[in-house]
C-alpha atoms as a PDB file:
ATOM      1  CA  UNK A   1      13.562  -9.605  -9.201  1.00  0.00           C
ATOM      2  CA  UNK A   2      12.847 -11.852 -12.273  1.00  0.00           C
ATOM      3  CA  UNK A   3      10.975 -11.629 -15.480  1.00  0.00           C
ATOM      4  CA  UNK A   4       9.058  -8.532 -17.077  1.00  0.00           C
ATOM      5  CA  UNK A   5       6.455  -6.866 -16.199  1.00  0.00           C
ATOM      6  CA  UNK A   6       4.257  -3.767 -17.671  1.00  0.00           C
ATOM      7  CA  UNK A   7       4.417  -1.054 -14.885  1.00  0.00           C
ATOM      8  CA  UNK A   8       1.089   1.478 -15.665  1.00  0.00           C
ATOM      9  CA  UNK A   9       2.158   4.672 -13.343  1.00  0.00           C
ATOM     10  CA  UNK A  10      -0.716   7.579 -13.560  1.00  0.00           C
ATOM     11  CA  UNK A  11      -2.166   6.334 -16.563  1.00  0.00           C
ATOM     12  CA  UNK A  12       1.819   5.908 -18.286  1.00  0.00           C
ATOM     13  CA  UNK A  13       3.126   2.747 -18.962  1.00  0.00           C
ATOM     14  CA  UNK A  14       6.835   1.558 -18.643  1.00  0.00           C
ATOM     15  CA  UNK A  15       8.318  -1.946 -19.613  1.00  0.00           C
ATOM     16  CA  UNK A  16      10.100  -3.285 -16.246  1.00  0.00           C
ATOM     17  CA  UNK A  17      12.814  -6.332 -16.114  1.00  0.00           C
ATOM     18  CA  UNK A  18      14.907  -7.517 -13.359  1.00  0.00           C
ATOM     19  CA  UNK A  19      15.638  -5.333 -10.989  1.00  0.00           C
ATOM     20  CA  UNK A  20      14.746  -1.751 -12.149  1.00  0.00           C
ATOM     21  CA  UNK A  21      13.373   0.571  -9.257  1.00  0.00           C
ATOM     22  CA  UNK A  22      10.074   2.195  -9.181  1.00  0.00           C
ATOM     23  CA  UNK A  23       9.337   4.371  -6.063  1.00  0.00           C
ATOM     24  CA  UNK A  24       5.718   5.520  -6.056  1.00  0.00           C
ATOM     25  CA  UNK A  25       4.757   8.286  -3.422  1.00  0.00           C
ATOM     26  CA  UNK A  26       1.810   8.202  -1.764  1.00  0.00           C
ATOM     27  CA  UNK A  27      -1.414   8.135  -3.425  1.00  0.00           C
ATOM     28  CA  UNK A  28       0.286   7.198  -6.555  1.00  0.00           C
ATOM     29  CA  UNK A  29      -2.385   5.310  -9.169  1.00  0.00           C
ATOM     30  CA  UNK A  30      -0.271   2.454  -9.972  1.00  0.00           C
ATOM     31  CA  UNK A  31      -0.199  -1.318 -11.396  1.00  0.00           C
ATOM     32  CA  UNK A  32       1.695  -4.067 -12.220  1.00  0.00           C
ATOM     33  CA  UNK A  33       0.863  -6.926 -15.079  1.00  0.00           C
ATOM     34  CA  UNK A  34       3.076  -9.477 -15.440  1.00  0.00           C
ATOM     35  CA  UNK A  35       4.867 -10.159 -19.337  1.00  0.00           C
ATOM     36  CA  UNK A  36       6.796 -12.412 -20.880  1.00  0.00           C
ATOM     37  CA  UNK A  37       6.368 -16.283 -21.096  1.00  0.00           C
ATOM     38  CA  UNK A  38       7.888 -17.000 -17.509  1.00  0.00           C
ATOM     39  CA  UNK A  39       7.199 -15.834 -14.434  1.00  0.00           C
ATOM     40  CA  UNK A  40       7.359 -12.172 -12.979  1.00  0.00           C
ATOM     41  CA  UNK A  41       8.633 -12.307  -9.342  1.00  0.00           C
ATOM     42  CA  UNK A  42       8.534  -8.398  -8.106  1.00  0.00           C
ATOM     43  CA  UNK A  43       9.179  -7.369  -4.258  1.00  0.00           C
ATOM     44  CA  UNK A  44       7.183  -4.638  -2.670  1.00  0.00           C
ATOM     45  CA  UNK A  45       7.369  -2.865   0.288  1.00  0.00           C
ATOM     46  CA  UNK A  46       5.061   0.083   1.497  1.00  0.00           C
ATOM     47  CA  UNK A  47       3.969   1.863   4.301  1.00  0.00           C
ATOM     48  CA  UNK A  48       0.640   3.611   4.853  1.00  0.00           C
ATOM     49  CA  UNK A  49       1.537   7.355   6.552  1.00  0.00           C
ATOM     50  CA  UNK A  50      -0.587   9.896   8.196  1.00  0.00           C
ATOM     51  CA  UNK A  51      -3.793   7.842   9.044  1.00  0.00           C
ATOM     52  CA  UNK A  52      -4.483   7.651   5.316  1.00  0.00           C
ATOM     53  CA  UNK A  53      -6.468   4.251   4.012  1.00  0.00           C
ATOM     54  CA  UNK A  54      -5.685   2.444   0.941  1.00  0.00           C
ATOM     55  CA  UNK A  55      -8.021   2.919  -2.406  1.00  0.00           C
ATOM     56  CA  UNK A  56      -7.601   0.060  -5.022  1.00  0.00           C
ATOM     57  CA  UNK A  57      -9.111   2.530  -8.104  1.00  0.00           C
ATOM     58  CA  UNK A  58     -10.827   1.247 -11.433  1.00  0.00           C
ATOM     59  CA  UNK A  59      -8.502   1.861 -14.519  1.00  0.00           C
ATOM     60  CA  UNK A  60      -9.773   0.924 -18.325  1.00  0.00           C
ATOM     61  CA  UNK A  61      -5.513   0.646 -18.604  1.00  0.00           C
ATOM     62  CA  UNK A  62      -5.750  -2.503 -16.487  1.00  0.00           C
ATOM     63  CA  UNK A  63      -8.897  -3.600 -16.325  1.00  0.00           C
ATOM     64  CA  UNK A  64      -7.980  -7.063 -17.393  1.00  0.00           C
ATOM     65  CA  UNK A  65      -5.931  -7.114 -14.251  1.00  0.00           C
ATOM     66  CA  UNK A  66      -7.084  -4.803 -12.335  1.00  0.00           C
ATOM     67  CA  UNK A  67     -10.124  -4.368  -9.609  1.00  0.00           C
ATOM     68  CA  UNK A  68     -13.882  -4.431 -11.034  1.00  0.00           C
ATOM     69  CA  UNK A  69     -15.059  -1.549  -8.814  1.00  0.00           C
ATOM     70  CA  UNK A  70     -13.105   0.923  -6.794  1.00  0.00           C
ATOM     71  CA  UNK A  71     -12.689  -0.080  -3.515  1.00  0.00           C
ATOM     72  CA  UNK A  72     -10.396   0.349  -0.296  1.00  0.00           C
ATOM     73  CA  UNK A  73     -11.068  -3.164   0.324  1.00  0.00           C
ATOM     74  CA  UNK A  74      -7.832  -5.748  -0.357  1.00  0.00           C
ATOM     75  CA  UNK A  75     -10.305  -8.639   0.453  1.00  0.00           C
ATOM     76  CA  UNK A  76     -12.529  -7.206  -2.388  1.00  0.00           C
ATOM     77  CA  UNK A  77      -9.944  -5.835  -4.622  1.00  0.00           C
ATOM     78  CA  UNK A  78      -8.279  -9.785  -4.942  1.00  0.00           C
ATOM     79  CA  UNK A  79     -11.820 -11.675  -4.526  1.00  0.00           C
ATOM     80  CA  UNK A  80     -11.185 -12.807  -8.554  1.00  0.00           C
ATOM     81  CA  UNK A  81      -7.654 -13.638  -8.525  1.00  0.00           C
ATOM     82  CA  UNK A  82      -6.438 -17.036  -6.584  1.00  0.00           C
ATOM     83  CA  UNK A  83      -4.887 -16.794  -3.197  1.00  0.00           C
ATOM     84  CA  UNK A  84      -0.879 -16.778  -2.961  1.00  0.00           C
ATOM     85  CA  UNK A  85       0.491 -18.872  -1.051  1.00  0.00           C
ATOM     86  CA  UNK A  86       3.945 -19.407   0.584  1.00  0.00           C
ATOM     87  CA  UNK A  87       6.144 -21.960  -1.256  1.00  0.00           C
ATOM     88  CA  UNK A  88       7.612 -22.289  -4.569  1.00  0.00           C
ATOM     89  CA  UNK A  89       5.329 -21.714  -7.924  1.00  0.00           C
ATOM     90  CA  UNK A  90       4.219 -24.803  -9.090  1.00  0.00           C
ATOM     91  CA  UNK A  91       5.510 -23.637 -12.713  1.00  0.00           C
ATOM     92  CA  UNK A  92       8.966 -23.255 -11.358  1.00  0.00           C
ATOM     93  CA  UNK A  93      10.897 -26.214 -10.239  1.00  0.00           C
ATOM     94  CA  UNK A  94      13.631 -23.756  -9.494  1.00  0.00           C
ATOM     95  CA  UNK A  95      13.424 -20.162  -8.627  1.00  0.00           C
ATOM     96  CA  UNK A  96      16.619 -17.934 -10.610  1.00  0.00           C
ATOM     97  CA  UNK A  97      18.257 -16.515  -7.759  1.00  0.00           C
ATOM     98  CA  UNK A  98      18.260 -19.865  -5.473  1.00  0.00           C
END
C-alpha cells in the first residue's frame, strides 16, 4: 500500500512498491522485508484450506528477517520481533493514504 519492500518467492526475489499484487498459492515459501528509508505498509489476506497447518520455514535468503528455526508456531515464529499494535506508527505522524 506504501513504500518498498523485497518480496523473496521460492527462493526468487522481486522488488515490490505500492500496490503491485502478489498471489501466493498454498504452501508457497514466501517473505517480505521491508526497503527503503520510510515505512512499508503491505495488506495481507489468507486463508488456510483443507485442514492444512501453517509452517513458518528457515531460509538463509531471509534469515535476518526471517524465523530462527522452522516452526508452525506464529507465537514462536514472531517471539524476536516487537508486538504490533493497533494505531498509527510512531514514525509516521501521518499515514499517505489518510
Amino acid at each position: 500500500m506504501s513504500g518498498t519492500c523485497l518480496l523473496v518467492i521460492e527462493g526468487q526475489e522481486r522488488e515490490l512498491r505500492a500496490w503491485d499484487f502478489v498471489d501466493c498459492p498454498a504452501c508457497t515459501r514466501h517473505a517480505f522485508i521491508g526497503t527503503g528509508d520510510g515505512q512499508c505498509a503491505i495488506f495481507m489476506a489468507g486463508a488456510w484450506r483443507d485442514g492444512r497447518s501453517i509452517l513458518y520455514p528457515r531460509s538463509e535468503a531471509v534469515a535476518h528477517a526471517g524465523v530462527e528455526a522452522e516452526t508452525p508456531s506464529p507465537a514462536e515464529a514472531y517471539a524476536r520481533f516487537n508486538h504490533w499494535r493497533v494505531g498509527r506508527p510512531d514514525a509516521s505522524p501521518r499515514l499517505p493514504w489518510a
